[in-house]
Each structure stands twice: as C-alpha cells, then as structure tokens.
C-alpha atoms as a PDB file:
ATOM      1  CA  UNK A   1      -2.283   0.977 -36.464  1.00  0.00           C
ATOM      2  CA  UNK A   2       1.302   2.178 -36.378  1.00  0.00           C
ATOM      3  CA  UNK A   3       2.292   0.724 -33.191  1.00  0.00           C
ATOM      4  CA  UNK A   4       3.757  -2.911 -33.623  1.00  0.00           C
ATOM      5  CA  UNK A   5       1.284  -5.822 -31.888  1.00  0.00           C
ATOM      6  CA  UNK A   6       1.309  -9.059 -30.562  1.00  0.00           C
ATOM      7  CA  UNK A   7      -1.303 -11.377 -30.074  1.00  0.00           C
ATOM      8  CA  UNK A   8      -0.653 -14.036 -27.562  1.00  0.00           C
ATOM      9  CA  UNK A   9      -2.771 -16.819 -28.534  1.00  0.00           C
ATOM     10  CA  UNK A  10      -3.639 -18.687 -25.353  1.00  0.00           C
ATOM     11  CA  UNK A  11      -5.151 -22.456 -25.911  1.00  0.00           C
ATOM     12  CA  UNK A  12      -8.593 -22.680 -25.871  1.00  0.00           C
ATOM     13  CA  UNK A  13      -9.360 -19.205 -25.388  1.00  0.00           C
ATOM     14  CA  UNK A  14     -11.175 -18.223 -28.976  1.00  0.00           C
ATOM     15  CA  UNK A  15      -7.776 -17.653 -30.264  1.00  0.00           C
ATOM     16  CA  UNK A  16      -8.154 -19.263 -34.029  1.00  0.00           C
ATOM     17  CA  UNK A  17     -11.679 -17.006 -34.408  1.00  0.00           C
ATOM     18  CA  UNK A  18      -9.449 -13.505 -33.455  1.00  0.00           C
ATOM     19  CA  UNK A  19      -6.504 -14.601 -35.758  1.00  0.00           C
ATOM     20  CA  UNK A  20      -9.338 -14.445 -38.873  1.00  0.00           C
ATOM     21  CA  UNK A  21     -10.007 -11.083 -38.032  1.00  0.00           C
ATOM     22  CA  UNK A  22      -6.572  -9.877 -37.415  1.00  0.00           C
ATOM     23  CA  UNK A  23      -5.966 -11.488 -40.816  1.00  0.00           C
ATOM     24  CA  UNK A  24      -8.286  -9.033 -42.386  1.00  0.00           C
ATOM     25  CA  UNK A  25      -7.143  -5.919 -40.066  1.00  0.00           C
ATOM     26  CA  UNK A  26      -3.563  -6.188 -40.913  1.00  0.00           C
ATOM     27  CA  UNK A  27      -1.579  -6.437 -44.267  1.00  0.00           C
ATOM     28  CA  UNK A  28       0.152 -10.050 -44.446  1.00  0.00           C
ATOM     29  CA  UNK A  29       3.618  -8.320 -45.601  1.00  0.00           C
ATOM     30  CA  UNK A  30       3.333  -6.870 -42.224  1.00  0.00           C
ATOM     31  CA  UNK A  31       2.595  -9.846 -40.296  1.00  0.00           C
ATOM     32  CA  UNK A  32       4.358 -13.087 -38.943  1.00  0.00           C
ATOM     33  CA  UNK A  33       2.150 -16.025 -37.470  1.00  0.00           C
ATOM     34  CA  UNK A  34       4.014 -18.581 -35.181  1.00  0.00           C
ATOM     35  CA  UNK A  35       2.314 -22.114 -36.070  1.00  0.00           C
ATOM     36  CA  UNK A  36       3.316 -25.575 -35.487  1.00  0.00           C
ATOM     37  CA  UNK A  37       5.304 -27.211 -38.409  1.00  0.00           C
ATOM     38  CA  UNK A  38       5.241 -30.518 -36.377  1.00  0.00           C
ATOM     39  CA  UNK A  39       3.267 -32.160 -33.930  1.00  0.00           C
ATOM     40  CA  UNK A  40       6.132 -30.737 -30.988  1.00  0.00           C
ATOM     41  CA  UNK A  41       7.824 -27.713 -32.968  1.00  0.00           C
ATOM     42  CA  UNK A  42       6.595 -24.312 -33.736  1.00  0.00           C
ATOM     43  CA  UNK A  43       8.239 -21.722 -35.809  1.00  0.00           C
ATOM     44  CA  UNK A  44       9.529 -19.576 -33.328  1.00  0.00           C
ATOM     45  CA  UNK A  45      13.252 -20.488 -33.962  1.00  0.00           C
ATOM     46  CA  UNK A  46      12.123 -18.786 -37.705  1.00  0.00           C
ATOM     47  CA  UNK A  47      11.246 -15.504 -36.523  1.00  0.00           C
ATOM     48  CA  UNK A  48      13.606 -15.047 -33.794  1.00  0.00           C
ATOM     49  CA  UNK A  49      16.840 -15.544 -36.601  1.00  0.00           C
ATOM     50  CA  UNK A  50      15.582 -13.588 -38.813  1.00  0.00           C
ATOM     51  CA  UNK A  51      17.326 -10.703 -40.358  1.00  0.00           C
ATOM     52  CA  UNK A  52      16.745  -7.547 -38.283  1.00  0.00           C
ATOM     53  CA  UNK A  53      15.507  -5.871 -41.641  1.00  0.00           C
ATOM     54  CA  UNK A  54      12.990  -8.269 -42.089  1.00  0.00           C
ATOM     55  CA  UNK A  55      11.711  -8.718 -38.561  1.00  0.00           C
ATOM     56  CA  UNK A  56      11.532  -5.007 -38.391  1.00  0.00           C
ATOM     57  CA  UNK A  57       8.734  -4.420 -41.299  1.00  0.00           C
ATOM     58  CA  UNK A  58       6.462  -7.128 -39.229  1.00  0.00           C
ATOM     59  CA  UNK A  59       3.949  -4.984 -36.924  1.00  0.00           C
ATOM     60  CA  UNK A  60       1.760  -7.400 -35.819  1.00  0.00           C
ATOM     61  CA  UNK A  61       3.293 -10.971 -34.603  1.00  0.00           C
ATOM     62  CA  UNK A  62       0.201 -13.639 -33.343  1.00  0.00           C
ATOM     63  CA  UNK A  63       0.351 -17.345 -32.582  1.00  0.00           C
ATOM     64  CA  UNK A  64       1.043 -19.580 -29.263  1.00  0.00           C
ATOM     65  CA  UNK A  65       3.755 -17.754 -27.521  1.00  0.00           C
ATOM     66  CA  UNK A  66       4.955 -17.009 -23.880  1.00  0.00           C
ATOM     67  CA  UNK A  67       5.735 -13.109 -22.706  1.00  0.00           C
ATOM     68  CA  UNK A  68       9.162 -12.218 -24.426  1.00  0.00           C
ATOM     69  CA  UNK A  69       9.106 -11.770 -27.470  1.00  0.00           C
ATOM     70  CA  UNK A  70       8.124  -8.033 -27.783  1.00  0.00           C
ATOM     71  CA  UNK A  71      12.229  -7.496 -27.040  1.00  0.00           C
ATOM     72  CA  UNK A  72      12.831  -9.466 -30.864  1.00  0.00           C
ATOM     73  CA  UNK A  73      10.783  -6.527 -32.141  1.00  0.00           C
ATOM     74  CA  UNK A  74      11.781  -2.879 -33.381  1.00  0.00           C
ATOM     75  CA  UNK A  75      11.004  -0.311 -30.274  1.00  0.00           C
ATOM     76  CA  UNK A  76       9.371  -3.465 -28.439  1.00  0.00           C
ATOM     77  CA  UNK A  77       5.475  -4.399 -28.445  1.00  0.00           C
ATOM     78  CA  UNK A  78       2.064  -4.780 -26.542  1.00  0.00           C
ATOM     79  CA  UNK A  79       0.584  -7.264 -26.425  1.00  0.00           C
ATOM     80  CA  UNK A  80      -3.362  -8.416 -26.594  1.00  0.00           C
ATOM     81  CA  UNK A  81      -4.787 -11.606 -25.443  1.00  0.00           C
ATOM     82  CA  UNK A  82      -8.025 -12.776 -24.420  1.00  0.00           C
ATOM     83  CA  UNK A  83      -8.696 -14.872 -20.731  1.00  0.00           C
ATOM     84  CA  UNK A  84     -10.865 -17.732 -20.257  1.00  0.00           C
ATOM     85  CA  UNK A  85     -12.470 -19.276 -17.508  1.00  0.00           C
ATOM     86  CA  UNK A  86      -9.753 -22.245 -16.286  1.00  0.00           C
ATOM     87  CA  UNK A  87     -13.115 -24.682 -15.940  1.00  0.00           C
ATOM     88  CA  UNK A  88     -14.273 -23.959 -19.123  1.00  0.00           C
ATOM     89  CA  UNK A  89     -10.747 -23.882 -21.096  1.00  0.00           C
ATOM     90  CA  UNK A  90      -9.756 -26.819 -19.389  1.00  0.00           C
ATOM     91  CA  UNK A  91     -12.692 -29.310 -20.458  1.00  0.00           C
ATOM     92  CA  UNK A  92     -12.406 -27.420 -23.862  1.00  0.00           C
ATOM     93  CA  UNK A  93      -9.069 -28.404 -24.110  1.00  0.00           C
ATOM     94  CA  UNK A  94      -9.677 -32.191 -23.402  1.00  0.00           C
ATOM     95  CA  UNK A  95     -11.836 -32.766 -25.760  1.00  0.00           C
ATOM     96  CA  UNK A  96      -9.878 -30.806 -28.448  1.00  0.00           C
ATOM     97  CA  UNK A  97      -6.579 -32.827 -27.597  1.00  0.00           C
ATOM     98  CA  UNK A  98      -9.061 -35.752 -28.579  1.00  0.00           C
ATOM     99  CA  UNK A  99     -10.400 -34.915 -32.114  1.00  0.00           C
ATOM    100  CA  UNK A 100      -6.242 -33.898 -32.691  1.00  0.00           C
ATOM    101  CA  UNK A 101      -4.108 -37.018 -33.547  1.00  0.00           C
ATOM    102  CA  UNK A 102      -1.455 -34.702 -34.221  1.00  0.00           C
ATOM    103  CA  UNK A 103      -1.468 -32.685 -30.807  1.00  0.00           C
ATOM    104  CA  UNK A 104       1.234 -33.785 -28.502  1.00  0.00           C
ATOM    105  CA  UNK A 105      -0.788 -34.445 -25.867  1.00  0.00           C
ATOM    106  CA  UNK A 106      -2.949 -37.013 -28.336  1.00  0.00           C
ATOM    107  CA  UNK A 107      -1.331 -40.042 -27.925  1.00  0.00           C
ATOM    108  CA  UNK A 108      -0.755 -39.545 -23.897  1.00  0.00           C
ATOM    109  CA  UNK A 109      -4.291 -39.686 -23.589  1.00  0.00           C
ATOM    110  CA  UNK A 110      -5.371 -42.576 -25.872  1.00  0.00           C
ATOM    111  CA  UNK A 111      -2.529 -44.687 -24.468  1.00  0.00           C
ATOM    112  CA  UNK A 112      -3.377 -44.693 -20.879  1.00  0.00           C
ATOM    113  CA  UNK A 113      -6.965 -43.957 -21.336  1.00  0.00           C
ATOM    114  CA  UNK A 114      -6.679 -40.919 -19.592  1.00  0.00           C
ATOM    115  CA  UNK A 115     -10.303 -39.069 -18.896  1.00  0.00           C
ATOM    116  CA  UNK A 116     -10.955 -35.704 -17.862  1.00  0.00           C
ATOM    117  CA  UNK A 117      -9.788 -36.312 -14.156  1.00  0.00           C
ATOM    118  CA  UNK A 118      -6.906 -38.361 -15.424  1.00  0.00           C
ATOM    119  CA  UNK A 119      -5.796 -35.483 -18.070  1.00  0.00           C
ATOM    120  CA  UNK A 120      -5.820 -33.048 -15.238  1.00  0.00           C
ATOM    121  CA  UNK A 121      -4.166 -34.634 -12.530  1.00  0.00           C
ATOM    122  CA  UNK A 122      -1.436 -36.557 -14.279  1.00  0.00           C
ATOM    123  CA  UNK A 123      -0.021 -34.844 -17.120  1.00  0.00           C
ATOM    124  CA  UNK A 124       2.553 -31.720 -16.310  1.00  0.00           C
ATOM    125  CA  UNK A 125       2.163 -29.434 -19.858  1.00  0.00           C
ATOM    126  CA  UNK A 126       2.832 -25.445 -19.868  1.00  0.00           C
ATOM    127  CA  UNK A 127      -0.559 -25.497 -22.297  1.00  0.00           C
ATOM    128  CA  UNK A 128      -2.738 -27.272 -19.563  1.00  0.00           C
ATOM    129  CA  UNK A 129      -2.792 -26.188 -15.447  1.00  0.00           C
ATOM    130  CA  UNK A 130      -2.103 -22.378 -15.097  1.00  0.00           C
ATOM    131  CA  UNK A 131      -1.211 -22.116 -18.528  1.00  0.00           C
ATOM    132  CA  UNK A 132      -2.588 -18.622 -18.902  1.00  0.00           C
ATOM    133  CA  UNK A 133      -0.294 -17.077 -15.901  1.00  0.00           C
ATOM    134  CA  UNK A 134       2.266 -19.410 -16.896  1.00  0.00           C
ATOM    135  CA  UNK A 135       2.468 -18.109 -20.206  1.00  0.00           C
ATOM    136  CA  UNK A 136       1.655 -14.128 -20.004  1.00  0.00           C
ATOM    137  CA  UNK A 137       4.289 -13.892 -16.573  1.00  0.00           C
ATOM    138  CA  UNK A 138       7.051 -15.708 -19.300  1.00  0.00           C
ATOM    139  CA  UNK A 139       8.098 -17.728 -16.485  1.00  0.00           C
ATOM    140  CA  UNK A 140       7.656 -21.728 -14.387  1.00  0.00           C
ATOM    141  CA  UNK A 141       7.568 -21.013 -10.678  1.00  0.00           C
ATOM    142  CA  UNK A 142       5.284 -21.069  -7.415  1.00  0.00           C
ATOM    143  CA  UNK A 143       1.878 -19.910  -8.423  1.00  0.00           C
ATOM    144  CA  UNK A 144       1.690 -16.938  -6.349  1.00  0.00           C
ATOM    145  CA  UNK A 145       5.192 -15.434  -7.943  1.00  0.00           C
ATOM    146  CA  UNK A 146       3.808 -16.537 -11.739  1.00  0.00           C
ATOM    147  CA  UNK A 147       0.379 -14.430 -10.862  1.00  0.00           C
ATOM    148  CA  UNK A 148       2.381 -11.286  -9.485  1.00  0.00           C
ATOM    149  CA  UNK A 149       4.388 -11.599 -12.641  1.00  0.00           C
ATOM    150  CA  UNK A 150       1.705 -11.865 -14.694  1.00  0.00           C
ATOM    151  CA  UNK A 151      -0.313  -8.577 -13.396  1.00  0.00           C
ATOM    152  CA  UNK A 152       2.775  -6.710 -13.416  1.00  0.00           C
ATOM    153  CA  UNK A 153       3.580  -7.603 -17.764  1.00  0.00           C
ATOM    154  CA  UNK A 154      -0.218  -7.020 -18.206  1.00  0.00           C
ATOM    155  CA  UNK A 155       0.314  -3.834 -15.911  1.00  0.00           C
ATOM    156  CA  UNK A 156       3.477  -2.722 -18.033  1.00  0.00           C
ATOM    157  CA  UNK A 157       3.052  -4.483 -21.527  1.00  0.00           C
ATOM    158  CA  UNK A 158      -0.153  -5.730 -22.088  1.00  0.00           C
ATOM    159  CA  UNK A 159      -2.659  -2.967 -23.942  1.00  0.00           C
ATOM    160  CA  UNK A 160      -5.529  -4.924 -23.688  1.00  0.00           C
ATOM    161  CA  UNK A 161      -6.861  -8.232 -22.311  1.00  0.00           C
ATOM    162  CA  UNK A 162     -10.588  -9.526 -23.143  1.00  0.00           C
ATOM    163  CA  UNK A 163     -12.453 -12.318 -21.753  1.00  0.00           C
ATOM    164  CA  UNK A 164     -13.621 -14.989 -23.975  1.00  0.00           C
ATOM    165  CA  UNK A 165     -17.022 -15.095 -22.343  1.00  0.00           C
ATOM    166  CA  UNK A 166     -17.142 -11.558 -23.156  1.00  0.00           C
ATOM    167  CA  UNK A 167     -16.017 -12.113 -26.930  1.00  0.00           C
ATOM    168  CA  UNK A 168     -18.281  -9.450 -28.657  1.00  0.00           C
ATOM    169  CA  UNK A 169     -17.837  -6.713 -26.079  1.00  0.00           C
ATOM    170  CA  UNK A 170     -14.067  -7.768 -25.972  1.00  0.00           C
ATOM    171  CA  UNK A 171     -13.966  -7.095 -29.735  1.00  0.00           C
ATOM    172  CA  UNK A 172     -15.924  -3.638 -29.541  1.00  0.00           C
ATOM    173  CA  UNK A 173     -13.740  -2.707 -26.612  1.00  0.00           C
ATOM    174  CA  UNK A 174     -10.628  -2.791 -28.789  1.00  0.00           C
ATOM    175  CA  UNK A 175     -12.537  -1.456 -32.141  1.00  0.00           C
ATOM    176  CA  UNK A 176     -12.518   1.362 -30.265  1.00  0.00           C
ATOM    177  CA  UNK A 177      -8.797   1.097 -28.555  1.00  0.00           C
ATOM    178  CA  UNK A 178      -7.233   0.633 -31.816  1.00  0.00           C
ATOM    179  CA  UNK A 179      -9.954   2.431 -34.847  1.00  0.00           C
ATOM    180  CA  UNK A 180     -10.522  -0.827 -36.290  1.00  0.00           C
ATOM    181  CA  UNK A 181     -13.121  -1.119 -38.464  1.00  0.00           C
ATOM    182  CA  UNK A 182     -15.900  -3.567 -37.513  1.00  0.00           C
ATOM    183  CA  UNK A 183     -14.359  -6.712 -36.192  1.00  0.00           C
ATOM    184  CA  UNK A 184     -17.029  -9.322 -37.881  1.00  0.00           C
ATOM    185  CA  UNK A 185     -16.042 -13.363 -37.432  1.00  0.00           C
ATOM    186  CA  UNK A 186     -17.153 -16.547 -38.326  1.00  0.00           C
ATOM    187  CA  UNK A 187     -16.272 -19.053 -34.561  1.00  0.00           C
ATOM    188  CA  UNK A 188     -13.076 -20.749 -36.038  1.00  0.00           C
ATOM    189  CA  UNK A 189     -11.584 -24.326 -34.182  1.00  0.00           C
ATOM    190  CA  UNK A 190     -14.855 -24.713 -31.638  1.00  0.00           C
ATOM    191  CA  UNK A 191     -14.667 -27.806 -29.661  1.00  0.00           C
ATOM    192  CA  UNK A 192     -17.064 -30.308 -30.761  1.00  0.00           C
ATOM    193  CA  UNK A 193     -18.914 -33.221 -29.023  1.00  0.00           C
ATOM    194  CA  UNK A 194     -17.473 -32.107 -25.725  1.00  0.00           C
ATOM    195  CA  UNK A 195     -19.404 -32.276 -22.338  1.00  0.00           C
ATOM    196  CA  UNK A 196     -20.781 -29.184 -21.165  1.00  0.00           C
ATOM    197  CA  UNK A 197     -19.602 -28.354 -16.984  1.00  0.00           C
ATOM    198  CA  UNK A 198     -22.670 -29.537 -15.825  1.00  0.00           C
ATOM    199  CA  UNK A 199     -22.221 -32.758 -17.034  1.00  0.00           C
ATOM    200  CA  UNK A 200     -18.644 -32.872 -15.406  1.00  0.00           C
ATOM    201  CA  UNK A 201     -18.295 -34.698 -11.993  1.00  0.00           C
ATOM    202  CA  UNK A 202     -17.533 -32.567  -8.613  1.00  0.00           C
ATOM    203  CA  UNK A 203     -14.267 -34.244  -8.729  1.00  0.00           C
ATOM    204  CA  UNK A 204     -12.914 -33.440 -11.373  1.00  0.00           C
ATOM    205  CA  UNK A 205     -14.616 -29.771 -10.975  1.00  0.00           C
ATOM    206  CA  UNK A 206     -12.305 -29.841  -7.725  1.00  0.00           C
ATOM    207  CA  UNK A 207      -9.296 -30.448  -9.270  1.00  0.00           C
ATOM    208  CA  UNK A 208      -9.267 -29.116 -12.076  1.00  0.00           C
ATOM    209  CA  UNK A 209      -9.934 -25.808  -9.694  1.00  0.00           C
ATOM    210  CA  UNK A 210      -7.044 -26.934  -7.438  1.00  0.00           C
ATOM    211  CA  UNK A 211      -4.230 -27.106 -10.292  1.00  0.00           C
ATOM    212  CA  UNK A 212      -5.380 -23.947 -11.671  1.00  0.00           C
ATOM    213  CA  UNK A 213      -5.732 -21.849  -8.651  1.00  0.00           C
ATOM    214  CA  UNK A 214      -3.781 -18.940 -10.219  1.00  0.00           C
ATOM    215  CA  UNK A 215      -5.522 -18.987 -13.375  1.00  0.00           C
ATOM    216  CA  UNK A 216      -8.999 -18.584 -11.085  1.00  0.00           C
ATOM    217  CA  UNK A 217      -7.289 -15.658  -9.245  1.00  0.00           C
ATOM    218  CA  UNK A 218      -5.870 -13.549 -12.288  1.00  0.00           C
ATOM    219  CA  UNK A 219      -9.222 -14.133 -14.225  1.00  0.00           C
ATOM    220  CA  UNK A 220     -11.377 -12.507 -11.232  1.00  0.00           C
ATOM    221  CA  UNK A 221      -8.863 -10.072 -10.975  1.00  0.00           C
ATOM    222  CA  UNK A 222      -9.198  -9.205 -15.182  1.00  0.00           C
ATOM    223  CA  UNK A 223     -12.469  -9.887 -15.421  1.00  0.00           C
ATOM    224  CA  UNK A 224     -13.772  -7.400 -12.419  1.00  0.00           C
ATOM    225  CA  UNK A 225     -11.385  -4.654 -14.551  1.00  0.00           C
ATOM    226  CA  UNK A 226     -13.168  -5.683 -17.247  1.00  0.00           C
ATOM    227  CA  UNK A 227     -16.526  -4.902 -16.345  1.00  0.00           C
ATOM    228  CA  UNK A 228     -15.464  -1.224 -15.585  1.00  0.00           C
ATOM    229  CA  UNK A 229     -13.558  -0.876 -18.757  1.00  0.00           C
ATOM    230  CA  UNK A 230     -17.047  -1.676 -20.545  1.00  0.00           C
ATOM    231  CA  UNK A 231     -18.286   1.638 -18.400  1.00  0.00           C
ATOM    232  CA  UNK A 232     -16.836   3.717 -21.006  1.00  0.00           C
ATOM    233  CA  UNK A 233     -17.947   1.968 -23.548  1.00  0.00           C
ATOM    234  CA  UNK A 234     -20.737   4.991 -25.330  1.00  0.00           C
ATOM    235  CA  UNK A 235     -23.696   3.151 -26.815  1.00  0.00           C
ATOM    236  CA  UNK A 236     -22.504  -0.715 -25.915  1.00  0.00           C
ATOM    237  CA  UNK A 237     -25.866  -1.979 -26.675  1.00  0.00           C
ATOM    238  CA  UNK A 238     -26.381  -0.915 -30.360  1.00  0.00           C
ATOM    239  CA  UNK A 239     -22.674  -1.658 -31.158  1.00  0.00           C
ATOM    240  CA  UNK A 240     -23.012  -5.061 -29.468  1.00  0.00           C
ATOM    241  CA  UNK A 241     -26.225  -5.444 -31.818  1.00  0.00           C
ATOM    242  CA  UNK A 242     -24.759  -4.292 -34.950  1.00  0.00           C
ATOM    243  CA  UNK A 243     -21.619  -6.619 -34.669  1.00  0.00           C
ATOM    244  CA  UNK A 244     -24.375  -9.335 -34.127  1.00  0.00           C
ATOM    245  CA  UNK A 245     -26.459  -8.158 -37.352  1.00  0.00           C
ATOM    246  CA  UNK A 246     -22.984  -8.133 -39.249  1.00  0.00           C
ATOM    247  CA  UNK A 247     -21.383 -11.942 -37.759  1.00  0.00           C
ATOM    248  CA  UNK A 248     -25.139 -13.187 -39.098  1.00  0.00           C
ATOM    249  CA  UNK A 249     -24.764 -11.419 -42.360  1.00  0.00           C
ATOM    250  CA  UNK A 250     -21.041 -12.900 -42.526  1.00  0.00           C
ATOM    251  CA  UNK A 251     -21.739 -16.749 -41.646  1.00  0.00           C
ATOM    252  CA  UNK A 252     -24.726 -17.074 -44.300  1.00  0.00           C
ATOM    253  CA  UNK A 253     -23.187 -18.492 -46.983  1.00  0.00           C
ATOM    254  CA  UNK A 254     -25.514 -16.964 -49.567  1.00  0.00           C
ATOM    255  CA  UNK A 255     -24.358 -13.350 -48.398  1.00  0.00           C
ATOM    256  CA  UNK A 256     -20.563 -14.151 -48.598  1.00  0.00           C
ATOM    257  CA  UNK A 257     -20.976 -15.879 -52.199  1.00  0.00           C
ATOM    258  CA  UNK A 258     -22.868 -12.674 -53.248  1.00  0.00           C
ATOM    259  CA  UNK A 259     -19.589 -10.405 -51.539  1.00  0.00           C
ATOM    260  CA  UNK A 260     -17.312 -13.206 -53.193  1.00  0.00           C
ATOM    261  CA  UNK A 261     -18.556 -12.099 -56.973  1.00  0.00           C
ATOM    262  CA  UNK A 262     -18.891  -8.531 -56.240  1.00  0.00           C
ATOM    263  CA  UNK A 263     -14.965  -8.319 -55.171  1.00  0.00           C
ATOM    264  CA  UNK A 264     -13.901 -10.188 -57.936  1.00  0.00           C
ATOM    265  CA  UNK A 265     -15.545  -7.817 -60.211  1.00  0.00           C
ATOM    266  CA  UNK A 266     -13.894  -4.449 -58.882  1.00  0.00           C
ATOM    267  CA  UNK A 267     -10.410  -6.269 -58.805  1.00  0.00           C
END
C-alpha cells in the first residue's frame, strides 16, 4: 500500500461503511479525513494549507470531495469511489437530509414542506441531481461535457470504481487490486424509515430520472465494466461467502466482546 489514495466519498453511496474499513487498512498517522466542522463547512481549507511536510506523510486522504485534490498530494493520487444507482441514492438521500437537523439541506425541507418530488425538482445542490458526475469530472457544466469529463478522470485517475449494489464483490474486487487483507464491515449511516422505490410515485420516479440523466448514463456505462472486471475475479463465489461468514462473525456483538478482551490482553 505504498501508493498514496483517495477515497471520494460520494453521498449516499455506502461511503461511512468503506471509511470503517479503510480506518482499519491504513495507519491514522498516515491518513487525513475531510469532515464537516459545521453544518456548511468542511475541513478542506485544513488540509489544503498545510505544511508540505506534513501533507506529504498522508497516503490515504477520504471524505466528501470533488476531483482535484490528488494535485495537493506528493507525486499525485488515484482515486477510489463507489457508484450508486441515481433512483436509489436519491430517495436515500431524502430521507437522510430528514433524520439530519444539522445537514444544510434540513431546514430547506422542513420549511417549505418539501417532499420527495419537491426536494428533487426545486432545490439546486452539487450533493443532490448529478452529483456523482458532478463531483468525479471536478467541474458545473452541461451534462453531456460533466459525463465526458467524468469517464476521462476515471479513465486517467481513478484505479477503481465499485457499485454500491455490488458492495461485497466491490470490496473483494479491490482486496485483490490492492493485497488488503479481508475487508469485513459492520453497514455504518443506513437510511432509516425511508420508502422503498416501489412505494415512490411514477412522478417523482420521472423526475428524479430527468435531473439525473448523466448520473443514469455514467452508472450503465461503470456498471456494464463492472460486470467484466468480476470475470477475473478466481473463485468469486467462496470469497463472496467467506466475507459473508466474516461481516456475521463481526456484527454479533458476543464475538467482538470476546475479540475486545483477547486484544487487550496481548497489548
């Protein structure tokens, strides 16, 4: 894991869950997370100024960020992130803004009374309609020149991108890219209490289609390269199984109390 990495954190798109197990991959002396310190603000500003000999000892940089920021680090970057289907990400996101008083977006919605439809059609934010070519092309124009862009950075800069609805075999698909060991999780920051797609209305299915056109087009486009990718994948089945068996073993609480005692014991 010598070559410096950056996870672009894309909203919605099982993000917080991938963070947890890049926590444990990589040493936090090594690492710089951009957060929000406010409700508006992230850190950025804090990593950008900092000294060159400090920003230069971070190899792996994660956290909400557009394309750009491999040219802040020492002989540049590539970057991972994972794609989500807009329908999917879109309602997820909703109903996330919602249980977040402290999300931007929060009191926009309670103050009009926005729903789903409303959310979608009226408010202009870089995190909601073709956020995910808006951020990884790094730039705000026509959709057609933000989805070129965006093929040619993940052409030229991008090592890897997974598809959340392909988490597991996203995960063993770069186990084997980058010799992790096994990439185990507990699901961090799921959306709760939020209607599933079938219970969505046609309309708002139409447009939420409609102001995330691109986003449809680059995740057929990723996800059909995807697929192949998973060709070369020796023994998919097992590993898929095994990282199942192990994410079980993680999440019982029992197991991780017993792992809990046993570490503190060889420390």
């Amino acid at each position: 894991m010598n070559d410096n990495l950056i996870f672009m954190h894309l909203p919605k798109n099982g993000g917080t869950t991938f963070h947890s197990i890049l926590n444990r991959l990589y040493p936090k002396k090594n690492t710089f997370t951009i957060q929000s310190v406010t409700n508006i603000k992230t850190n950025r500003d804090e990593f950008i100024k900092m000294k060159s000999t400090e920003r230069n000892k971070i190899n792996l940089l994660k956290g909400h960020m557009p394309f750009g920021f491999h040219e802040y680090m020492k002989n540049g970057a590539k970057y991972v992130t994972f794609l989500r289907k807009p329908e999917d990400r879109i309602i997820s996101f909703y109903y996330y803004v919602l249980r977040k008083p402290k999300n931007k977006l929060y009191n926009r919605i309670i103050n009009s009374n926005m729903d789903l439809y409303d959310f979608v059609t009226q408010v202009e934010s870089h995190d909601l309609n073709n956020c995910q070519v808006r951020w990884i092309s790094g730039i705000d124009d026509k959709e057609e020149f933000m989805l070129e862009k965006a093929l040619e950075n993940i052409e030229n800069h991008f090592s890897f991108v997974g598809i959340t609805e392909l988490y597991n075999e996203s995960l063993i698909a770069l186990q084997k890219k980058y010799n992790w060991s096994m990439p185990y999780y507990e699901v961090k920051n799921k959306t709760k209490n939020r209607k599933e797609k079938k219970e969505i209305d046609q309309k708002t299915i139409d447009a939420i289609n409609h102001y995330n056109n691109a986003d449809i087009q680059l995740y057929k486009i990723i996800y059909d390269r995807f697929l192949k990718q998973l060709d070369s994948i020796d023994n998919l089945s097992f590993k898929l199984y095994k990282l199942s068996l192990t994410n079980k073993l993680y999440t019982n609480k029992q197991t991780r109390k017993i792992i809990g005692s046993f570490k503190k014991r060889i420390k």
